[in-house]
N, C-alpha and C. Protein backbone atom coordinates (compact mmCIF):
# COMPACT_ATOMS: atom_id res chain seq x y z
N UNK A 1 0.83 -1.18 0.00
CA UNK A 1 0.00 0.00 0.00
C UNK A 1 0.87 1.25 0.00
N UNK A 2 0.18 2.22 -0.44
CA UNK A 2 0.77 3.27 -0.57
C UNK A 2 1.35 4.04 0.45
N UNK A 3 2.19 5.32 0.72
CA UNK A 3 1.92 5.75 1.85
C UNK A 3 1.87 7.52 1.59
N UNK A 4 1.33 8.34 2.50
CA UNK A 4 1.24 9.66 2.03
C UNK A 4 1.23 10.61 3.38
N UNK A 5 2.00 11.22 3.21
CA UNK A 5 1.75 12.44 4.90
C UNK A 5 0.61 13.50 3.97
N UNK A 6 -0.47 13.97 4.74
CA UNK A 6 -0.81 14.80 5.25
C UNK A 6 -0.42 16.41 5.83
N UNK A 7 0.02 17.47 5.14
CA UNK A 7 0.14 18.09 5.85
C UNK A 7 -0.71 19.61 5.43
N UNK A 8 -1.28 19.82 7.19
CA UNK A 8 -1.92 20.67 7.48
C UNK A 8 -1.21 22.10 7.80
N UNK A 9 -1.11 23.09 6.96
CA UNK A 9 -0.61 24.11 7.62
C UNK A 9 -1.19 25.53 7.57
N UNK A 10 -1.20 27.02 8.40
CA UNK A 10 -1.31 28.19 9.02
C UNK A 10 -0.59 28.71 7.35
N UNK A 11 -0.83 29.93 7.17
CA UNK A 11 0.30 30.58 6.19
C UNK A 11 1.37 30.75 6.48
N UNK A 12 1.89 30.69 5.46
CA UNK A 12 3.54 30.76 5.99
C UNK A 12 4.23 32.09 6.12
N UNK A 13 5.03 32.33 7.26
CA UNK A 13 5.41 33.31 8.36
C UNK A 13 6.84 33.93 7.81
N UNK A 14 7.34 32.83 7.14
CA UNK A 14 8.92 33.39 6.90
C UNK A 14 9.50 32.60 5.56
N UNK A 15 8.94 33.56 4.69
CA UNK A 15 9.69 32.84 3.60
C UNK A 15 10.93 32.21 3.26
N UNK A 16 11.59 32.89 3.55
CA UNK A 16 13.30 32.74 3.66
C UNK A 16 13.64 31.21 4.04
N UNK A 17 12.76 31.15 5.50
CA UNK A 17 13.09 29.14 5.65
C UNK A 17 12.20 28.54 4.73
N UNK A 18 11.05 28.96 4.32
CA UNK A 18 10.26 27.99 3.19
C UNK A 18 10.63 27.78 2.05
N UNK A 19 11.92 28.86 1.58
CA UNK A 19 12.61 28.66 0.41
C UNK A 19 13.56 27.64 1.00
N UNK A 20 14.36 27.55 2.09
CA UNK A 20 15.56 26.46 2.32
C UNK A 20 14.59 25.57 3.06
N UNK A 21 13.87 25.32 3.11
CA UNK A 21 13.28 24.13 3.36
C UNK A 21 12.76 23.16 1.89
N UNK A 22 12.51 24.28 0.92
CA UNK A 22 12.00 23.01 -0.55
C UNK A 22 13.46 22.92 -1.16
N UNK A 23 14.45 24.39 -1.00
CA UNK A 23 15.71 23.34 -1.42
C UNK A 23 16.36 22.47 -0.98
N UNK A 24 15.90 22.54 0.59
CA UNK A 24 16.92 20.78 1.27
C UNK A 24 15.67 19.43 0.80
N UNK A 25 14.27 19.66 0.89
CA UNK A 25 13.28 18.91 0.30
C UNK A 25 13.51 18.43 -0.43
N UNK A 26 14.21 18.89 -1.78
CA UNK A 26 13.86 18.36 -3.70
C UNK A 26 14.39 16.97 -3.25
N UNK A 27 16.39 16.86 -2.70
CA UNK A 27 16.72 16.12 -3.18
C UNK A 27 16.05 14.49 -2.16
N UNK A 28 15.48 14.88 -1.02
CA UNK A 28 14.85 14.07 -0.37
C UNK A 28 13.69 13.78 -1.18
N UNK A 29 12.49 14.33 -1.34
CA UNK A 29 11.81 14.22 -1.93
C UNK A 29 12.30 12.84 -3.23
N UNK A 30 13.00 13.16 -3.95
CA UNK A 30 13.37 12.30 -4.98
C UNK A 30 13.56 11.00 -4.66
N UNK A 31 14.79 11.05 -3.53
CA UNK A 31 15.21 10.09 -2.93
C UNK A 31 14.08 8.70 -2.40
N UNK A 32 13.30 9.38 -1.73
CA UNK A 32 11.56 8.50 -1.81
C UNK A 32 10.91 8.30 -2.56
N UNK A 33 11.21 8.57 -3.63
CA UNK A 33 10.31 8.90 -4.86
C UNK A 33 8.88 9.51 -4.65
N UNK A 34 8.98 10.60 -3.98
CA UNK A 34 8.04 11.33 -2.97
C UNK A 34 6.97 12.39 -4.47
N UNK A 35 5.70 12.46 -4.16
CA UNK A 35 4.91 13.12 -5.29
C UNK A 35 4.16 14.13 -4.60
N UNK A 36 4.43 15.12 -4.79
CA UNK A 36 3.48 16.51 -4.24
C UNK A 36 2.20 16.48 -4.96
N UNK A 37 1.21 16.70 -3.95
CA UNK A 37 -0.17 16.97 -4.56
C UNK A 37 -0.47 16.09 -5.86
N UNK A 38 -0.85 14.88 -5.91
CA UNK A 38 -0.91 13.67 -6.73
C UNK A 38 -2.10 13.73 -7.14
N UNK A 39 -3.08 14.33 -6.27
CA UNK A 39 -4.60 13.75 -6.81
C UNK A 39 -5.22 15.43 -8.02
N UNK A 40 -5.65 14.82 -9.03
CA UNK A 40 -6.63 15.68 -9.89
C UNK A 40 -6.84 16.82 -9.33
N UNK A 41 -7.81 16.64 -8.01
CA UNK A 41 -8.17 17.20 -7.70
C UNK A 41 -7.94 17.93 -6.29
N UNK A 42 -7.60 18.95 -5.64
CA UNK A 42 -7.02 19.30 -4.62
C UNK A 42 -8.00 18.96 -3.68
N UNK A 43 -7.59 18.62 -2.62
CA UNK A 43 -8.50 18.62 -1.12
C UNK A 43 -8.84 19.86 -0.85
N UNK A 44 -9.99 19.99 -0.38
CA UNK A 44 -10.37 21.37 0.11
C UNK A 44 -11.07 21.15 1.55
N UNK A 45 -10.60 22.60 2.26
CA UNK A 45 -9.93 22.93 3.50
C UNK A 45 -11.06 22.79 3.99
N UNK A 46 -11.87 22.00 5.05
CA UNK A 46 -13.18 22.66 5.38
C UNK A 46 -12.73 22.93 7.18
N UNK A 47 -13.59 23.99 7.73
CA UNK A 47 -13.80 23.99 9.34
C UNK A 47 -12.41 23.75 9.68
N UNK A 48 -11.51 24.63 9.38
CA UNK A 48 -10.11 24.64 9.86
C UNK A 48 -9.95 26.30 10.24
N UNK A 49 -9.40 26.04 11.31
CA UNK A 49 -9.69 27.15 12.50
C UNK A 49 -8.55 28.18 11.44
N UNK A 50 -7.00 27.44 12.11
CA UNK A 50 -5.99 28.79 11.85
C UNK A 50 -5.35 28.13 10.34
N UNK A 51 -5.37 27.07 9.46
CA UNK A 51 -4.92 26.51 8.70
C UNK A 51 -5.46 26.56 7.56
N UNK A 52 -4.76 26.90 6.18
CA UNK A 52 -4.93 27.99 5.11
C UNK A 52 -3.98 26.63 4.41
N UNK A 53 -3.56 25.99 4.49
CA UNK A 53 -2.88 24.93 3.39
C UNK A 53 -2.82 24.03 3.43
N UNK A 54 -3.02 23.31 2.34
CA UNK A 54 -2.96 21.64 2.54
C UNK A 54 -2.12 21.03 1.21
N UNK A 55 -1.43 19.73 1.72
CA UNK A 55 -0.54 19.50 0.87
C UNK A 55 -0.30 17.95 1.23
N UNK A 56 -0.67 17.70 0.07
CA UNK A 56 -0.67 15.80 -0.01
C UNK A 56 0.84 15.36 -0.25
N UNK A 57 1.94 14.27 0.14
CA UNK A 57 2.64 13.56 -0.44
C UNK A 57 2.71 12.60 -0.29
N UNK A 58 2.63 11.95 -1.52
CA UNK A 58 2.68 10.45 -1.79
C UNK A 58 3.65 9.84 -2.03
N UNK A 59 4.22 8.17 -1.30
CA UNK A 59 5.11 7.58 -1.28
C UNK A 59 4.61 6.50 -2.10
N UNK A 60 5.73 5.66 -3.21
CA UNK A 60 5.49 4.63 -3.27
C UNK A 60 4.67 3.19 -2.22
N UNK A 61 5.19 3.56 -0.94
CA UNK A 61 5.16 2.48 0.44
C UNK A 61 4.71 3.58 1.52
N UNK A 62 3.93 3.16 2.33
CA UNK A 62 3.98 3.05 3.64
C UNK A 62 5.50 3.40 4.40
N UNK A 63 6.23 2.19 4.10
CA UNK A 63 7.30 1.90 5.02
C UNK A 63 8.29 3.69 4.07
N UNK A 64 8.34 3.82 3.14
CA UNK A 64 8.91 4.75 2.47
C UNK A 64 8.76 6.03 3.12
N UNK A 65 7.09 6.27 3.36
CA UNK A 65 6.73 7.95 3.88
C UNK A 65 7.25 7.48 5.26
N UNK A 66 7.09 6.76 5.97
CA UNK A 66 7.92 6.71 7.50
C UNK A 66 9.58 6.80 7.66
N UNK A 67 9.97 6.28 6.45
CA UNK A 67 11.63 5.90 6.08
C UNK A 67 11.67 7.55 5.93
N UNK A 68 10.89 8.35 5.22
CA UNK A 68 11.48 9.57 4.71
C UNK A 68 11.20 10.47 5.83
N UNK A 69 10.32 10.38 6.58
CA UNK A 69 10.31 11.45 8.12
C UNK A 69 11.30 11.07 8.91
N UNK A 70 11.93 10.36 8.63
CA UNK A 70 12.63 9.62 9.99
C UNK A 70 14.68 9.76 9.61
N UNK A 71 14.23 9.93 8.54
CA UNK A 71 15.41 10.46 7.51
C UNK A 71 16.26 11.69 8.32
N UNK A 72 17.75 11.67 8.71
CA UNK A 72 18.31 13.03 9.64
C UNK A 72 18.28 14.00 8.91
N UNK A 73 18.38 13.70 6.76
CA UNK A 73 18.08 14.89 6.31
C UNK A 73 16.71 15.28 6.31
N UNK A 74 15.63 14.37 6.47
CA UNK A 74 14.57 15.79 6.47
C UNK A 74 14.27 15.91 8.07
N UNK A 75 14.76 15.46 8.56
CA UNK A 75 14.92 15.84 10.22
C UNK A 75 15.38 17.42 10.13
N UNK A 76 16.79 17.53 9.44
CA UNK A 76 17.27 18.41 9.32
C UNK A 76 16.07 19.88 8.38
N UNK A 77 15.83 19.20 7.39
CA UNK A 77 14.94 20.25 6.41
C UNK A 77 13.71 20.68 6.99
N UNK A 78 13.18 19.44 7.81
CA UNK A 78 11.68 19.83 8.66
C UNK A 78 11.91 20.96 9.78
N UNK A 79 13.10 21.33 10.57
CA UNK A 79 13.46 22.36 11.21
C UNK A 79 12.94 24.23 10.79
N UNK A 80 13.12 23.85 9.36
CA UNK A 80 12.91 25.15 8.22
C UNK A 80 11.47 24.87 8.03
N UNK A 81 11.16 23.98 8.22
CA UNK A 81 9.52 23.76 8.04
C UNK A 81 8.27 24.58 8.72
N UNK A 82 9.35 23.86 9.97
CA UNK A 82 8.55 24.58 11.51
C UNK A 82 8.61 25.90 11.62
N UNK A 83 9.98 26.63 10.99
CA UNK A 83 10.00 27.97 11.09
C UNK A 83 9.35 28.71 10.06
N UNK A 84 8.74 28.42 9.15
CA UNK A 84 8.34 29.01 8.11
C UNK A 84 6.80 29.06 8.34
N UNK A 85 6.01 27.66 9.20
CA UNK A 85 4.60 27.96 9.84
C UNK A 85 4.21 27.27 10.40
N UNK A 86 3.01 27.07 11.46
CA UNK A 86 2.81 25.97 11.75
C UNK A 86 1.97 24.94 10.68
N UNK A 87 2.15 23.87 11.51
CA UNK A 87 1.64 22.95 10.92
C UNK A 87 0.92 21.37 11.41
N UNK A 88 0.77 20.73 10.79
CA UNK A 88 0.77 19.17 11.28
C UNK A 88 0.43 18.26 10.27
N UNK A 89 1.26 17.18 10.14
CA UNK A 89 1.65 16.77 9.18
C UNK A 89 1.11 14.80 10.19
N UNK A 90 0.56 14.51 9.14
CA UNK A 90 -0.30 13.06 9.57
C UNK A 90 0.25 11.91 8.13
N UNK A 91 0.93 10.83 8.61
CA UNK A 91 1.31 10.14 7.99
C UNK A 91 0.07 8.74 7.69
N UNK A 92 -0.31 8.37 6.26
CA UNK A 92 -1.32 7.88 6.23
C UNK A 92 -0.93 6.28 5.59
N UNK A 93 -1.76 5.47 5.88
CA UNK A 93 -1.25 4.14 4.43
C UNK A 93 -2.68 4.02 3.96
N UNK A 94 -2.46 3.27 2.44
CA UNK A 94 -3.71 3.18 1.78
C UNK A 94 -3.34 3.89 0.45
N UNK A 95 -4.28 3.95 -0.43
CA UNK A 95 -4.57 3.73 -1.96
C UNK A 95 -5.54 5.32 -1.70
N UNK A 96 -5.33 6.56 -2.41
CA UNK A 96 -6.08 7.57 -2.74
C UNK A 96 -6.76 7.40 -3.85
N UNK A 97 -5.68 6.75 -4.44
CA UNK A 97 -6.74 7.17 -6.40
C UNK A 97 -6.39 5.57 -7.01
């Protein structure tokens, strides 16, 4: 089965880390063979208090989207994450499309 984080986030506060956060991202991203926003059609936001974004990624595996959070480089890149807005990010398994 597939695997995909979830992430929920506020607007973002500080560009500057949201730019060094998708450039330490790309090469991780790849590395998982990780897919931004996969489905047709975007999720839309409902009854979310302070949170203005949503953003699907899809792993080949399960074991992959856990392999890639757990990763010291995006340990490292998720740091720039946090500073750029909040968020929360929910790791899922299963088949979207």
């Amino acid at each position: 089965m597939k695997g995909y984080w979830l992430i929920i986030g506020t607007e973002i506060s500080d560009q500057e880390a949201q730019r060094e956060y998708g450039k330490l991202w790309k090469p991780i991203g790849e590395k998982y063979n990780a897919r931004i926003n996969p489905l047709e059609v975007p999720p839309a936001l409902k009854e979310a208090r302070d949170a203005h974004r949503v953003t699907i990624v899809e792993f080949p595996s399960y074991e992959l989207a856990t392999a890639c959070y757990d990763d010291p480089a995006y340990q490292e890149a998720c740091r720039f994450a946090l500073r750029a807005s909040n968020r929360e990010l929910l790791i899922l398994k299963g088949e979207l499309a």
